[in-house]
N, C-alpha and C. Protein backbone atom coordinates (compact mmCIF):
# COMPACT_ATOMS: atom_id res chain seq x y z
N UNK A 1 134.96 -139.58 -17.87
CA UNK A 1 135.78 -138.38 -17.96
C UNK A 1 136.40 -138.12 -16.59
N UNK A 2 137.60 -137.94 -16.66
CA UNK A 2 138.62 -137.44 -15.46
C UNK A 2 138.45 -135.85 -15.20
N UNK A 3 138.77 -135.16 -14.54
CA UNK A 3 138.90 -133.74 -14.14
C UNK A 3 139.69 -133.71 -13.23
N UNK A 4 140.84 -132.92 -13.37
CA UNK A 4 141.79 -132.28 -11.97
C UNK A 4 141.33 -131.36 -11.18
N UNK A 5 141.65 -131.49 -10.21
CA UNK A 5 140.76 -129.84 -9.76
C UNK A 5 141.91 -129.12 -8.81
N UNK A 6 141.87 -127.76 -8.65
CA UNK A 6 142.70 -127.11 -7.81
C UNK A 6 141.74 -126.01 -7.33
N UNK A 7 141.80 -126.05 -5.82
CA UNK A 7 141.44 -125.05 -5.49
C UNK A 7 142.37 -124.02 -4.37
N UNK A 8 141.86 -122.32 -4.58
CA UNK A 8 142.28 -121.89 -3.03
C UNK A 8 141.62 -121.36 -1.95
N UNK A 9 141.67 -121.44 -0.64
CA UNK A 9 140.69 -120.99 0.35
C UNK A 9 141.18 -120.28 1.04
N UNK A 10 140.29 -119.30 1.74
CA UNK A 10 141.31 -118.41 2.77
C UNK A 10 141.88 -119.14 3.38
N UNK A 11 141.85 -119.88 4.26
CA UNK A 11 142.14 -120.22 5.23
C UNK A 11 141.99 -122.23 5.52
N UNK A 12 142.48 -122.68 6.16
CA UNK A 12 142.45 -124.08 7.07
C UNK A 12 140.86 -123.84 7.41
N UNK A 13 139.98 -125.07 7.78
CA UNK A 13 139.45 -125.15 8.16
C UNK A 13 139.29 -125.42 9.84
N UNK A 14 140.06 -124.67 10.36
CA UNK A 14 139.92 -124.42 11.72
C UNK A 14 139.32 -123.79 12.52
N UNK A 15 138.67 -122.91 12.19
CA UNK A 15 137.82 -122.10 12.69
C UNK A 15 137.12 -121.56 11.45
N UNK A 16 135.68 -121.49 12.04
CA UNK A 16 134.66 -120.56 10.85
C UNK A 16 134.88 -121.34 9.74
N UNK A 17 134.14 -120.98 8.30
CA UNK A 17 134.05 -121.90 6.85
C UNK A 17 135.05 -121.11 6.54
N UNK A 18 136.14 -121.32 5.73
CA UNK A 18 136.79 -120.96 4.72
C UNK A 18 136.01 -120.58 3.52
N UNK A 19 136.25 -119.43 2.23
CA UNK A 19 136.27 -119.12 1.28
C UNK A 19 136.83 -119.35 0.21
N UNK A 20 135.91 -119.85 -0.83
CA UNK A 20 136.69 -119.66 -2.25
C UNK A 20 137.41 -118.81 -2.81
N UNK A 21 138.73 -119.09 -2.72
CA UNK A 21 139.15 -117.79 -3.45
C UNK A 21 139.27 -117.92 -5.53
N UNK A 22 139.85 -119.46 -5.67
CA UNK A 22 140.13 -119.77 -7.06
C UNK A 22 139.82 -120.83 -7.21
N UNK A 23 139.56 -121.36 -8.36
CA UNK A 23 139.31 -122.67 -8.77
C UNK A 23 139.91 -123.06 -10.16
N UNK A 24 140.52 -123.95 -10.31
CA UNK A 24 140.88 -124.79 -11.59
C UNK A 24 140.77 -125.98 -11.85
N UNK A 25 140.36 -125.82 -12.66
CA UNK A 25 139.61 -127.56 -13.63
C UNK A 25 140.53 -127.89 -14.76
N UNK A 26 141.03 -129.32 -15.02
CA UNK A 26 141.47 -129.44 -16.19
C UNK A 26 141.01 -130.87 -16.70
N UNK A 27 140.68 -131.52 -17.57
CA UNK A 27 139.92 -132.33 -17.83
C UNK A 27 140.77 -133.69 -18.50
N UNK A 28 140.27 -134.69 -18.53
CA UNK A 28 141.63 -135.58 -19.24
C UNK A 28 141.95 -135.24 -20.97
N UNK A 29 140.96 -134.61 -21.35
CA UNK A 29 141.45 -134.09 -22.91
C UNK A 29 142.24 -132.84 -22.88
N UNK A 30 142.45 -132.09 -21.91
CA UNK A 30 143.35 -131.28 -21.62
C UNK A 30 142.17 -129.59 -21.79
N UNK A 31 140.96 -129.47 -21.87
CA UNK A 31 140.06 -128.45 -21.55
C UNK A 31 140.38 -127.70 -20.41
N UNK A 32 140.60 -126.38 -20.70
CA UNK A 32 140.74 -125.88 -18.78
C UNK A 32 139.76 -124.76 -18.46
N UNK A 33 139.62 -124.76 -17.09
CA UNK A 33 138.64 -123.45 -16.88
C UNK A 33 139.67 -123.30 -15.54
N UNK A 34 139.74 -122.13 -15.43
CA UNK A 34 140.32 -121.33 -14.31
C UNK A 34 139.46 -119.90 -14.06
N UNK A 35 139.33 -119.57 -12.55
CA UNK A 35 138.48 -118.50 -12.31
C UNK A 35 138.55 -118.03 -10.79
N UNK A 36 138.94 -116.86 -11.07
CA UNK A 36 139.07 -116.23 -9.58
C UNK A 36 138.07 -115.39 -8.91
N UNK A 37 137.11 -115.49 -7.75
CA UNK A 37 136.22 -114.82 -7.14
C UNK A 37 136.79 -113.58 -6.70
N UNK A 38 135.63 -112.80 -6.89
CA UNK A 38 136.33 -110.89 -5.84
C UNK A 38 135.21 -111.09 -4.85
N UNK A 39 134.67 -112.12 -4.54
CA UNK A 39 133.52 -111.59 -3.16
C UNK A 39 134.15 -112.62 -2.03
N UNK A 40 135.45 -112.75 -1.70
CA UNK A 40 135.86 -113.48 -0.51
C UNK A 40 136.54 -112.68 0.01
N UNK A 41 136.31 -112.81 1.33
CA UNK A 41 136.88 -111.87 2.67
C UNK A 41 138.54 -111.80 3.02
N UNK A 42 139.10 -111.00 2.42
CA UNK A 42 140.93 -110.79 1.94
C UNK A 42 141.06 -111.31 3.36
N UNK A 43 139.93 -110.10 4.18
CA UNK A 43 140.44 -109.77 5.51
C UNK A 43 140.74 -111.38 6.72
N UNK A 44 140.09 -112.40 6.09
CA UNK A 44 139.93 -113.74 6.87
C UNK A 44 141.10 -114.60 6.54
N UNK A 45 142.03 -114.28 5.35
CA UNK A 45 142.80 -115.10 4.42
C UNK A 45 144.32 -115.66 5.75
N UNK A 46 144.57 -117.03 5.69
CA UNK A 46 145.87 -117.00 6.64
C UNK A 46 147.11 -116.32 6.33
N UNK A 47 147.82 -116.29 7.03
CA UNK A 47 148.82 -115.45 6.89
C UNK A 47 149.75 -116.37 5.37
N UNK A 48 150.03 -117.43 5.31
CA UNK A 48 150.27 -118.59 4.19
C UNK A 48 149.60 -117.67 2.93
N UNK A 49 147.97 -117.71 2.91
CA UNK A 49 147.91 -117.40 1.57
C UNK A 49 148.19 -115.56 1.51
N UNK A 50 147.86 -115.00 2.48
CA UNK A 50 148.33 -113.52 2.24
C UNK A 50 149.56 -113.52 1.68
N UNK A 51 150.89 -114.57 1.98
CA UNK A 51 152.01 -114.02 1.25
C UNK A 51 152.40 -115.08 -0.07
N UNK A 52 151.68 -116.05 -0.09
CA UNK A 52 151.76 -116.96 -0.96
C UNK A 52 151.23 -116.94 -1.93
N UNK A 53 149.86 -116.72 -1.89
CA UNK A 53 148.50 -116.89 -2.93
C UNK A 53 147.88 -115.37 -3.59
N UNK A 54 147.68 -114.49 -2.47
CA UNK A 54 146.94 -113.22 -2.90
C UNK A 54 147.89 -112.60 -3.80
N UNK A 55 149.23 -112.40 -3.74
CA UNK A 55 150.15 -111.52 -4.72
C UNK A 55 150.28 -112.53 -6.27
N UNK A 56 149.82 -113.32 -6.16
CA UNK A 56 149.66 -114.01 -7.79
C UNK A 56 148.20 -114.45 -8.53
N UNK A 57 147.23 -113.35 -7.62
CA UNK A 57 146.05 -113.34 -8.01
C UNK A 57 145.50 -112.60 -9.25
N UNK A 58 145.03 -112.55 -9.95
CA UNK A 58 144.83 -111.91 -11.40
C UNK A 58 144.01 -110.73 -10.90
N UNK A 59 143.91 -109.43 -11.64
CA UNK A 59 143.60 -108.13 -11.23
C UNK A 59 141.93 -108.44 -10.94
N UNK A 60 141.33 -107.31 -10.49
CA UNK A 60 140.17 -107.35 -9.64
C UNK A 60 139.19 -107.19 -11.02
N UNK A 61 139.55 -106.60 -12.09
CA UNK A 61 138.84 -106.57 -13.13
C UNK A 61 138.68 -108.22 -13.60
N UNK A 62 139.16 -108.91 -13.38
CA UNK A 62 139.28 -110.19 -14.25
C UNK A 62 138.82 -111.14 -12.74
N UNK A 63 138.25 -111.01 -12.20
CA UNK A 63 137.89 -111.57 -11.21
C UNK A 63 136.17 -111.84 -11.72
N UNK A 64 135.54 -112.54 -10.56
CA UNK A 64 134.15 -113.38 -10.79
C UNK A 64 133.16 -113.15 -9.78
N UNK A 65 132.06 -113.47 -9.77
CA UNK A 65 131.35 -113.54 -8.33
C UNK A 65 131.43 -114.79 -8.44
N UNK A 66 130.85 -115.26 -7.60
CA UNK A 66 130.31 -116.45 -7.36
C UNK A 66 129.05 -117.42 -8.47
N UNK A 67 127.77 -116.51 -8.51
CA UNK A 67 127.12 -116.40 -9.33
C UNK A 67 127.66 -117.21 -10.90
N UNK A 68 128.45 -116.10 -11.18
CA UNK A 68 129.29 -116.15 -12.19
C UNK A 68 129.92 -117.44 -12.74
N UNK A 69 130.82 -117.94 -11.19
CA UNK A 69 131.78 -118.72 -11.54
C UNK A 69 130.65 -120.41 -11.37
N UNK A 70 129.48 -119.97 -10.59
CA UNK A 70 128.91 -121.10 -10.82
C UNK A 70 128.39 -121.72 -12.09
N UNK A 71 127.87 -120.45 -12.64
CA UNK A 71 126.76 -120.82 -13.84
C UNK A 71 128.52 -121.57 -15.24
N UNK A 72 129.82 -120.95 -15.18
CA UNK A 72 130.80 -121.22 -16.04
C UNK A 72 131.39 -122.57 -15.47
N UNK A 73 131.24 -123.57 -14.45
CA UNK A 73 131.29 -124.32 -14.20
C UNK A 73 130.54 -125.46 -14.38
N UNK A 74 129.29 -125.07 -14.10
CA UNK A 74 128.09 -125.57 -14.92
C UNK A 74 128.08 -126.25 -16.45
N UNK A 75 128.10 -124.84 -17.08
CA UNK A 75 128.59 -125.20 -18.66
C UNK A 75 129.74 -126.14 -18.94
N UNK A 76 130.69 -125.73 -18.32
CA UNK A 76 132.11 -126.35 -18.77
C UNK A 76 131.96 -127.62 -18.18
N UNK A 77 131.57 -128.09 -17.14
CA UNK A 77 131.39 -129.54 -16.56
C UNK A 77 129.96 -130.58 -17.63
N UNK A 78 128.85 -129.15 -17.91
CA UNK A 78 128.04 -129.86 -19.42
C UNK A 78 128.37 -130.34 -20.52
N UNK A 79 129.54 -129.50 -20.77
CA UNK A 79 129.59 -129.81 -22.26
C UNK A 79 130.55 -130.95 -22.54
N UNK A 80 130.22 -131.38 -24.16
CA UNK A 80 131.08 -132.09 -24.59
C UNK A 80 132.16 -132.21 -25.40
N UNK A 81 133.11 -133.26 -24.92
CA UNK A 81 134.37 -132.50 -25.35
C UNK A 81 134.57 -132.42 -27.37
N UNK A 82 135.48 -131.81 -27.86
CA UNK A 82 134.97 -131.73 -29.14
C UNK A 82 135.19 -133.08 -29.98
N UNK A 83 134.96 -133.60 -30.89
CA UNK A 83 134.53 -134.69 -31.87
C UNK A 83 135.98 -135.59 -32.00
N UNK A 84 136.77 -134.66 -31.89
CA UNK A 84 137.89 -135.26 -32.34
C UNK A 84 138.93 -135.35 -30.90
N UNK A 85 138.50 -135.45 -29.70
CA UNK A 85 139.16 -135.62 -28.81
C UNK A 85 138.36 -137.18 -27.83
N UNK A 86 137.03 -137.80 -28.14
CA UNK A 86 136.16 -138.26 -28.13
C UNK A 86 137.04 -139.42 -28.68
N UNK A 87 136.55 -140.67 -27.47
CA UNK A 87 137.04 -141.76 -27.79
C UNK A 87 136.24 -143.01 -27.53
């Protein structure tokens, strides 16, 4: 099985760890999971994603922890794809 992945981070890794901000998975049968964290530090984000990335972020209600986005990654990277996409 193939998987695409996209992610976004505050920042370059130039100083200090960068943060997760989003993640997207899409799989070669075409399955997707997309999921945006609310526990990363806005305040650390580069100036790039402050005007690029944060204004096309999905509302704070529809956001994830971490926690969260681990255990739905988990699953979605477990499971199998359905019967009829199976080759």
């Amino acid at each position: 099985m193939h998987y695409f992945l996209d992610t976004e981070f505050t920042h370059l890794p130039r100083s200090g760890m960068p943060e997760l901000i989003s993640i997207g998975i899409v799989d070669e049968n075409n399955r997707e999971y997309y999921a945006c964290l609310h526990d990363f530090s806005a305040e650390s984000v580069s100036l790039f994603v402050e005007k690029n990335i944060l204004p096309h972020l999905p509302d704070m209600s529809e956001r994830k922890s971490r926690k969260v986005v681990s255990e739905e990654l988990f699953e979605f990277l477990s499971e199998e794809p359905p019967e009829q996409l199976k080759e």
